[in-house]
PDB file of N, CA and C in Angstrom:
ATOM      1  N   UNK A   1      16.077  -7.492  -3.881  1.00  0.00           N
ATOM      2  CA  UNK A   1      16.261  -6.202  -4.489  1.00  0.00           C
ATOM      3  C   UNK A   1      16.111  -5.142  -3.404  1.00  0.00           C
ATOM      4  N   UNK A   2      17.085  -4.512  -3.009  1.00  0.00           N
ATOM      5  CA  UNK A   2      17.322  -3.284  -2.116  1.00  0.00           C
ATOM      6  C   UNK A   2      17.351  -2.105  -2.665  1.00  0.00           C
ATOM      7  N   UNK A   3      16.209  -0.845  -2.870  1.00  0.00           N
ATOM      8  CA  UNK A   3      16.597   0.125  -3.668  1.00  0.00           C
ATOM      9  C   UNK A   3      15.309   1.026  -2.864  1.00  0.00           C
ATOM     10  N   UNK A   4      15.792   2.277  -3.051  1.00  0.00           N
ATOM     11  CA  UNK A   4      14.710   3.522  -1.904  1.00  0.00           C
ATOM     12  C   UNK A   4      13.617   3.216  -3.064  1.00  0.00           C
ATOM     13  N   UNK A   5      12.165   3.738  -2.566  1.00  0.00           N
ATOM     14  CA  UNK A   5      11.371   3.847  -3.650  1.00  0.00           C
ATOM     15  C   UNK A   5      10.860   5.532  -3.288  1.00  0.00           C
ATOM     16  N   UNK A   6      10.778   6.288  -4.230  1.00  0.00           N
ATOM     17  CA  UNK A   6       9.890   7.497  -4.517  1.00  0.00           C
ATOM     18  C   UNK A   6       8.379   7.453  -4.038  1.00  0.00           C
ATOM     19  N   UNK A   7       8.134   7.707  -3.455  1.00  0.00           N
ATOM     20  CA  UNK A   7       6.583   7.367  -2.939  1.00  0.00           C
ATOM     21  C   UNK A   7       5.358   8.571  -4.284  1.00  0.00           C
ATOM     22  N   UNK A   8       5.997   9.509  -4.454  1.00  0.00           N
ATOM     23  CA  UNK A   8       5.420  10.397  -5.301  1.00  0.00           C
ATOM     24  C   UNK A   8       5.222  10.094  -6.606  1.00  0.00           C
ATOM     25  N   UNK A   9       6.850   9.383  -6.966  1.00  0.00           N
ATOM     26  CA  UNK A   9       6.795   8.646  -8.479  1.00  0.00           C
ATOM     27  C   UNK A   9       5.948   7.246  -8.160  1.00  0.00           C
ATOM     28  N   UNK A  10       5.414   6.533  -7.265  1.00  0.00           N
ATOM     29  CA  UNK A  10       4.796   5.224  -7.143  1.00  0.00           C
ATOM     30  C   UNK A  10       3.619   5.784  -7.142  1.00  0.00           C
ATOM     31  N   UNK A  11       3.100   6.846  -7.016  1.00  0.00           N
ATOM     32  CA  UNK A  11       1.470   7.612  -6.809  1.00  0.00           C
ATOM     33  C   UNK A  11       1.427   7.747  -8.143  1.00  0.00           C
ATOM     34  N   UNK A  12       2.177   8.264  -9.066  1.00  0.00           N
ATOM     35  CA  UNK A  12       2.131   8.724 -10.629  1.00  0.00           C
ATOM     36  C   UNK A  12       1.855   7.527 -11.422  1.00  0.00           C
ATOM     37  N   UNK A  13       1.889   6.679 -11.072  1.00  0.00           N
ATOM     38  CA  UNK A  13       2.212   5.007 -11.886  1.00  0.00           C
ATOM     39  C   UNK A  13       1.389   4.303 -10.956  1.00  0.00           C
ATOM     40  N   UNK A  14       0.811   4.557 -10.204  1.00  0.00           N
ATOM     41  CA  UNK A  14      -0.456   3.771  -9.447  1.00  0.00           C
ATOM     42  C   UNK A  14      -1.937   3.593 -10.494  1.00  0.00           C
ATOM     43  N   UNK A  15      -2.158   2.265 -10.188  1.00  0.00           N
ATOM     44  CA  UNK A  15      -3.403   1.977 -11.433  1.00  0.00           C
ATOM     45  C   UNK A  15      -4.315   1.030 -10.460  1.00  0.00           C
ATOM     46  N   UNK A  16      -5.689   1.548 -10.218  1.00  0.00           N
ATOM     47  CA  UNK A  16      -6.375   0.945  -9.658  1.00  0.00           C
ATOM     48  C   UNK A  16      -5.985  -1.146  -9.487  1.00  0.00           C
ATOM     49  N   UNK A  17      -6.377  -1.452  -8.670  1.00  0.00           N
ATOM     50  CA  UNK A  17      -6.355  -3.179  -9.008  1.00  0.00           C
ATOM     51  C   UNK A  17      -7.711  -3.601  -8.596  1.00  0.00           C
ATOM     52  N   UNK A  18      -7.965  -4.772  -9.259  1.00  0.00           N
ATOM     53  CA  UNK A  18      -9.220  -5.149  -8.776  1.00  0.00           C
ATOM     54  C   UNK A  18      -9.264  -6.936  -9.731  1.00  0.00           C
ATOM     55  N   UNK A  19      -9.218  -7.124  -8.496  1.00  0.00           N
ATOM     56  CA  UNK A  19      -9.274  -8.468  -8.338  1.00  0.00           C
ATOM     57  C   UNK A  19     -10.607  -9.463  -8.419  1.00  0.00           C
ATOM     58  N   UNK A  20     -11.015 -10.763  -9.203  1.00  0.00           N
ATOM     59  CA  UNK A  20     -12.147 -10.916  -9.072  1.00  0.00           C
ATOM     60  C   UNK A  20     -12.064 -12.191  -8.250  1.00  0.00           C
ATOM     61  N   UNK A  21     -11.916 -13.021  -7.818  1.00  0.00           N
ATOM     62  CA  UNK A  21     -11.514 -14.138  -7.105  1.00  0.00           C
ATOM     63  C   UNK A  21     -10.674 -14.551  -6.477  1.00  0.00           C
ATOM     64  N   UNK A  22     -10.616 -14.330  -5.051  1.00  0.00           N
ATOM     65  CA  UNK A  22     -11.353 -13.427  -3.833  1.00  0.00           C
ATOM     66  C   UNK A  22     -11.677 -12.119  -4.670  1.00  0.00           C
ATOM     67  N   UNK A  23     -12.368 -11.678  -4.502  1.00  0.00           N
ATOM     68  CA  UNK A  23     -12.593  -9.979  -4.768  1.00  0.00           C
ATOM     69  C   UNK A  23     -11.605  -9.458  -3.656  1.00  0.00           C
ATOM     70  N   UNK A  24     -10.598  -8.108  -4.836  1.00  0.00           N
ATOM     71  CA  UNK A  24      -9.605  -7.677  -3.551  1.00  0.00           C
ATOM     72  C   UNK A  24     -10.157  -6.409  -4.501  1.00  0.00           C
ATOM     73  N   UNK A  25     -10.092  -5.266  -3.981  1.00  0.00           N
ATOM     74  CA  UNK A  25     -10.481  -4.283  -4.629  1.00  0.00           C
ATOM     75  C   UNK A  25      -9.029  -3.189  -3.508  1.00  0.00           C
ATOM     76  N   UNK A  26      -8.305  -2.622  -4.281  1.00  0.00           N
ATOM     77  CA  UNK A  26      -7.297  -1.565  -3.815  1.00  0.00           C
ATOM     78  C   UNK A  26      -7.462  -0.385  -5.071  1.00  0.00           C
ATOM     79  N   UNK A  27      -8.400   1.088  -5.018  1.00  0.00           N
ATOM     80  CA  UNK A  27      -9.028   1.925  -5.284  1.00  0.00           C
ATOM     81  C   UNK A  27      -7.662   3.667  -5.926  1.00  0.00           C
ATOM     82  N   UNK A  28      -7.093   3.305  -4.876  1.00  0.00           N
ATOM     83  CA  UNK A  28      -6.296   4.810  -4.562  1.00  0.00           C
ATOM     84  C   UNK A  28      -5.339   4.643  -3.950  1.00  0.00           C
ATOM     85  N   UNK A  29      -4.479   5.089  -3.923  1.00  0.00           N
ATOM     86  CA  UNK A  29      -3.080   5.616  -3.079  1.00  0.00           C
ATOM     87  C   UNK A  29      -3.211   7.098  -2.567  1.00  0.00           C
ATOM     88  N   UNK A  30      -2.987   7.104  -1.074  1.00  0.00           N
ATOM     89  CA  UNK A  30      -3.023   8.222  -0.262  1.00  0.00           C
ATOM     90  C   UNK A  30      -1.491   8.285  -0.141  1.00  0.00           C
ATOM     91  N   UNK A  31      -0.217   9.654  -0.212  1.00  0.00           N
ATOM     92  CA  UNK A  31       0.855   9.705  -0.031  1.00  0.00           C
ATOM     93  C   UNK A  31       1.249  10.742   1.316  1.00  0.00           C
ATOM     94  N   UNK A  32       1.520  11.155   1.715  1.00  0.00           N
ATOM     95  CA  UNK A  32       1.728  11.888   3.089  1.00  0.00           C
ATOM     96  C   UNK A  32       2.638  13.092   2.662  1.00  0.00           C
ATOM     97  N   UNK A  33       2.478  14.187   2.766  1.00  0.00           N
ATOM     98  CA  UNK A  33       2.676  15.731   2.068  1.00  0.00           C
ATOM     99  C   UNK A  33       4.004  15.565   2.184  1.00  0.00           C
ATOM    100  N   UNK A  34       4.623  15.051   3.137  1.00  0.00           N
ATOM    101  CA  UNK A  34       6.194  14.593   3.533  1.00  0.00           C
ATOM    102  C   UNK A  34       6.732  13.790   2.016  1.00  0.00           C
ATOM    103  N   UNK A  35       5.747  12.830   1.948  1.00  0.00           N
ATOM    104  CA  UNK A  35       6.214  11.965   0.844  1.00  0.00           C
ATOM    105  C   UNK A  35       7.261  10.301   1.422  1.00  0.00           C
ATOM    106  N   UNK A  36       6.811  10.870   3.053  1.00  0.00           N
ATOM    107  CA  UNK A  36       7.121   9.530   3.677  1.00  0.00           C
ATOM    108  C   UNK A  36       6.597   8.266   3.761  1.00  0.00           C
ATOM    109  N   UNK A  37       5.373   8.361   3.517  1.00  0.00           N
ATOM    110  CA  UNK A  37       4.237   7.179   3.783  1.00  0.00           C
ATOM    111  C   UNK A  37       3.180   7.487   3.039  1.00  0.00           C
ATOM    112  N   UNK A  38       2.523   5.967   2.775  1.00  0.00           N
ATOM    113  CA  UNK A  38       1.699   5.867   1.927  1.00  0.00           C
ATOM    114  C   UNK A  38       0.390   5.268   2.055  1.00  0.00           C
ATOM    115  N   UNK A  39      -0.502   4.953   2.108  1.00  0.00           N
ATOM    116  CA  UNK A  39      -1.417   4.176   2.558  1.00  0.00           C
ATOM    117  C   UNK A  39      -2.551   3.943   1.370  1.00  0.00           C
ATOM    118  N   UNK A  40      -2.613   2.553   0.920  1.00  0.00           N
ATOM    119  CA  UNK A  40      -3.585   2.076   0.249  1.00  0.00           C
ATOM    120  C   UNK A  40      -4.739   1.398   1.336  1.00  0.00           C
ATOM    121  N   UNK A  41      -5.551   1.873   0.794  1.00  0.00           N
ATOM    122  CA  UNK A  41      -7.111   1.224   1.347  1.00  0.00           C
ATOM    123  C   UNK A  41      -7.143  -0.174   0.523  1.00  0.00           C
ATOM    124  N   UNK A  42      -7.755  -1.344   1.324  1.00  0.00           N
ATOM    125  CA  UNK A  42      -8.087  -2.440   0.445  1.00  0.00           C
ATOM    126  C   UNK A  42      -9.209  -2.931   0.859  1.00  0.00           C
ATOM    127  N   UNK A  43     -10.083  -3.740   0.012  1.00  0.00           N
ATOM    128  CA  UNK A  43     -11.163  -4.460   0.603  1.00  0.00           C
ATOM    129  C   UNK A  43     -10.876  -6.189  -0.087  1.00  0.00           C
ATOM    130  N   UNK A  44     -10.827  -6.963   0.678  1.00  0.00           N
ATOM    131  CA  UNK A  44     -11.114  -8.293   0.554  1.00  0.00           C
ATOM    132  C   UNK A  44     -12.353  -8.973   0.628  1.00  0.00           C
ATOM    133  N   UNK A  45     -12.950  -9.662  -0.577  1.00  0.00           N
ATOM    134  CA  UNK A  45     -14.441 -10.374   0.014  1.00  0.00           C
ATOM    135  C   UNK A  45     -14.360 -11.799  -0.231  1.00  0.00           C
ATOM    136  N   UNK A  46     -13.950 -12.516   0.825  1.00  0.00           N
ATOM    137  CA  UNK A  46     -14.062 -14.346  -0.202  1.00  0.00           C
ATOM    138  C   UNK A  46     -15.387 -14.940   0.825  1.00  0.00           C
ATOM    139  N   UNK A  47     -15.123 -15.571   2.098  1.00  0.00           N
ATOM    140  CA  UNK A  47     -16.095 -15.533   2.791  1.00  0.00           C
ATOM    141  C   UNK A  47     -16.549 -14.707   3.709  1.00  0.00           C
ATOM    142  N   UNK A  48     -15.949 -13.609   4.143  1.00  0.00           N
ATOM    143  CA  UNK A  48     -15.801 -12.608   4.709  1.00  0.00           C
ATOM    144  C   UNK A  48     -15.592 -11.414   4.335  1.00  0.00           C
ATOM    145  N   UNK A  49     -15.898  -9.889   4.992  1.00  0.00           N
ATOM    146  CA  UNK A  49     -15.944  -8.628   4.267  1.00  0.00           C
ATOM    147  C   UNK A  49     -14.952  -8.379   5.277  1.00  0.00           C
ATOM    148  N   UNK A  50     -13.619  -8.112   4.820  1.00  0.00           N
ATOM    149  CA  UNK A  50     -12.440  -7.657   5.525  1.00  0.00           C
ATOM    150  C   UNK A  50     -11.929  -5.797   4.783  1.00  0.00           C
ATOM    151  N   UNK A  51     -11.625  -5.013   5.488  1.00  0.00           N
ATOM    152  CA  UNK A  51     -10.853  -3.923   5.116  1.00  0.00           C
ATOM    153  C   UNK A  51      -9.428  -3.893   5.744  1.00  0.00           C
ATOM    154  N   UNK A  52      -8.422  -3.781   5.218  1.00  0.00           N
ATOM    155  CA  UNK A  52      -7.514  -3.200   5.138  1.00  0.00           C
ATOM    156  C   UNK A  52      -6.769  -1.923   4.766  1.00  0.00           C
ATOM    157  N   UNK A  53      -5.449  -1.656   5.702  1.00  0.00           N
ATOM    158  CA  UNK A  53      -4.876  -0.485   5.330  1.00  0.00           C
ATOM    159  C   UNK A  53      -3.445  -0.823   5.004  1.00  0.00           C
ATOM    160  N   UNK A  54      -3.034  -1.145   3.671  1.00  0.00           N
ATOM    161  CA  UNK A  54      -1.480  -0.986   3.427  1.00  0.00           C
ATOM    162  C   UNK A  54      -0.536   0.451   3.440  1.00  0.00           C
ATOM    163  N   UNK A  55       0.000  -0.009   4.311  1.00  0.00           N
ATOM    164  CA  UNK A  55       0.921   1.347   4.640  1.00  0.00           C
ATOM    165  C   UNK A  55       2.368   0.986   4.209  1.00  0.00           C
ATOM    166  N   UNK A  56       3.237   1.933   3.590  1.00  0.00           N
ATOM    167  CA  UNK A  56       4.286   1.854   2.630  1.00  0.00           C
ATOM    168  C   UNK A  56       5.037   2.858   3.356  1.00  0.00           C
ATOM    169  N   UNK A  57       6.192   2.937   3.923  1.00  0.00           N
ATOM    170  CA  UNK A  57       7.093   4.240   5.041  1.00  0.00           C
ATOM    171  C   UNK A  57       8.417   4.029   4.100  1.00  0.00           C
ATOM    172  N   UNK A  58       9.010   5.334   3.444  1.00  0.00           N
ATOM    173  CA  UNK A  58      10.133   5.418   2.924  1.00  0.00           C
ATOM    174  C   UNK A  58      11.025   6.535   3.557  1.00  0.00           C
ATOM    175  N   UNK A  59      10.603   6.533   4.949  1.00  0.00           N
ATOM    176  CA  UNK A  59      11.002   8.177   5.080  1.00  0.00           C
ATOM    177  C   UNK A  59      12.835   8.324   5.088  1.00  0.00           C
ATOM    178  N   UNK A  60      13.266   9.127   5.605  1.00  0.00           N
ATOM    179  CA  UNK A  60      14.577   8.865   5.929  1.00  0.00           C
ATOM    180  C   UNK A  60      15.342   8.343   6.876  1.00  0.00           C
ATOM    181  N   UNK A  61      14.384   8.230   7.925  1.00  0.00           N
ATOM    182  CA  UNK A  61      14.918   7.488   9.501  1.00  0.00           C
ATOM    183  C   UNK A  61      15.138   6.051   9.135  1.00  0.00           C
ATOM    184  N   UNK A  62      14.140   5.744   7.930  1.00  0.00           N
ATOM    185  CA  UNK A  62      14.188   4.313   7.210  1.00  0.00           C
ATOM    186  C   UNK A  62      15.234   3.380   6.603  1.00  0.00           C
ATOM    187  N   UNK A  63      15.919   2.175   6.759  1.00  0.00           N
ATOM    188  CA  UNK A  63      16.487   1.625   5.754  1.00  0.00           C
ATOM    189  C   UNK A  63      16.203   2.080   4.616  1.00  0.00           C
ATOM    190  N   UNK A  64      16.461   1.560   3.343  1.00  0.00           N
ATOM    191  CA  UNK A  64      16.188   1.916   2.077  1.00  0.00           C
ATOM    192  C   UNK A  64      14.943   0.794   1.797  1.00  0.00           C
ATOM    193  N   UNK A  65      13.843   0.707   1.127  1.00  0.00           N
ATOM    194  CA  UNK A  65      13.272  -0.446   1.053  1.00  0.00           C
ATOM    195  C   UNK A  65      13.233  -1.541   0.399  1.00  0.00           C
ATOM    196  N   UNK A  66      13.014  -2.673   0.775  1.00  0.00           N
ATOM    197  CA  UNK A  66      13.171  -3.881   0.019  1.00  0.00           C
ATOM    198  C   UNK A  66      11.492  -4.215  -0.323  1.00  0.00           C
ATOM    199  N   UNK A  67      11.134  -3.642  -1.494  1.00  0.00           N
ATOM    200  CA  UNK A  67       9.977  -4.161  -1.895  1.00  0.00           C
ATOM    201  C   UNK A  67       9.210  -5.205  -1.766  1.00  0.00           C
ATOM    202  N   UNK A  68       9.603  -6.806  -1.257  1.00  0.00           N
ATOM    203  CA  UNK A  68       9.128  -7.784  -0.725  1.00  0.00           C
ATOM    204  C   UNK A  68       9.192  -8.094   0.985  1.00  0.00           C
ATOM    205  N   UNK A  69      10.009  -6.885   1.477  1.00  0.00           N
ATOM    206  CA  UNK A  69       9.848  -6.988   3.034  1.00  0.00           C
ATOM    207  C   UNK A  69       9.614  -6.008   3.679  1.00  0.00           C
ATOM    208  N   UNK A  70       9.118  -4.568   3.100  1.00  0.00           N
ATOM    209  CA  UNK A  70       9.013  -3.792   3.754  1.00  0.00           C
ATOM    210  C   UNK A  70       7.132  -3.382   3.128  1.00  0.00           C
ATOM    211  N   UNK A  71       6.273  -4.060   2.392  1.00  0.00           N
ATOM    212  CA  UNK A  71       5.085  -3.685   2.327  1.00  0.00           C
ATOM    213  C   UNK A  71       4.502  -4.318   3.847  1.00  0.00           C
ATOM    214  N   UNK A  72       3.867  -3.376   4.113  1.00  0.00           N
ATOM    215  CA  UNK A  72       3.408  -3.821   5.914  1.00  0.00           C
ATOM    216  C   UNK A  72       1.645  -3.757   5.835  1.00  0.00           C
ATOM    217  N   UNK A  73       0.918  -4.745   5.750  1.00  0.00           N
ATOM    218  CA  UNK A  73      -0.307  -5.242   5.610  1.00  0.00           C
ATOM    219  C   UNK A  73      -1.114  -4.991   7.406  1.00  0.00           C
ATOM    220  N   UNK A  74      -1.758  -3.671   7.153  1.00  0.00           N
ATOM    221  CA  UNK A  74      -2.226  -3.501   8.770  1.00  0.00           C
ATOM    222  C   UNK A  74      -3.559  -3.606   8.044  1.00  0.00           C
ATOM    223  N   UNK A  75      -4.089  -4.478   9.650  1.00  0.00           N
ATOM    224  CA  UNK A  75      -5.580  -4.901   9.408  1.00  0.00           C
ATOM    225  C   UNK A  75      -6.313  -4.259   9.967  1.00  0.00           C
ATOM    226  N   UNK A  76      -7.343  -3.579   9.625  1.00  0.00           N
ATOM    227  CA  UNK A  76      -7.897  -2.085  10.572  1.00  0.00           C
ATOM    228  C   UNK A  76      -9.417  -2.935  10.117  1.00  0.00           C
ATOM    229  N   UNK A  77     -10.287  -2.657  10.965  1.00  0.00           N
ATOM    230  CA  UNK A  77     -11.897  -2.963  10.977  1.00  0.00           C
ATOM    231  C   UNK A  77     -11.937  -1.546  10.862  1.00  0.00           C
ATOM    232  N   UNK A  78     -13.302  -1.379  10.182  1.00  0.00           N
ATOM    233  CA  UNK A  78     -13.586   0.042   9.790  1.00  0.00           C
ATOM    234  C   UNK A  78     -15.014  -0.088  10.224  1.00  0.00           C
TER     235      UNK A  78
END
């Protein structure tokens, strides 16, 4: 499925997740005043306390996005 996504309309329809096994806890969606990028905070706990930053780029320099190949999973230690 190839189709642009709205980053503003995906903030409006964003619903906490929270996962209990692994515990994945993703809280909020941050959107970028542009409305280019997006960044969810995540926390993972199975044997390890991992944070993550999912970052979501729709800008216009962009292809259009493909929802299964363009979510980009950056691993940031906090």
């Amino acid at each position: 499925m190839d189709r642009r996504i709205d980053l503003f309309d995906f903030f409006q329809i964003f619903t906490p997740i929270f996962q209990k096994s692994p515990l994945i806890k993703i809280p909020t969606i941050y959107v970028e005043k542009s409305g280019n990028t997006a960044i969810l905070p995540a926390v993972v706990i199975d044997d390890k306390h991992r944070k993550y930053f999912i970052q979501i780029m729709a800008g216009d320099k962009k292809p259009p996005l493909d929802c299964s190949r363009k979510l980009i999973l950056k691993k940031q230690t906090l």
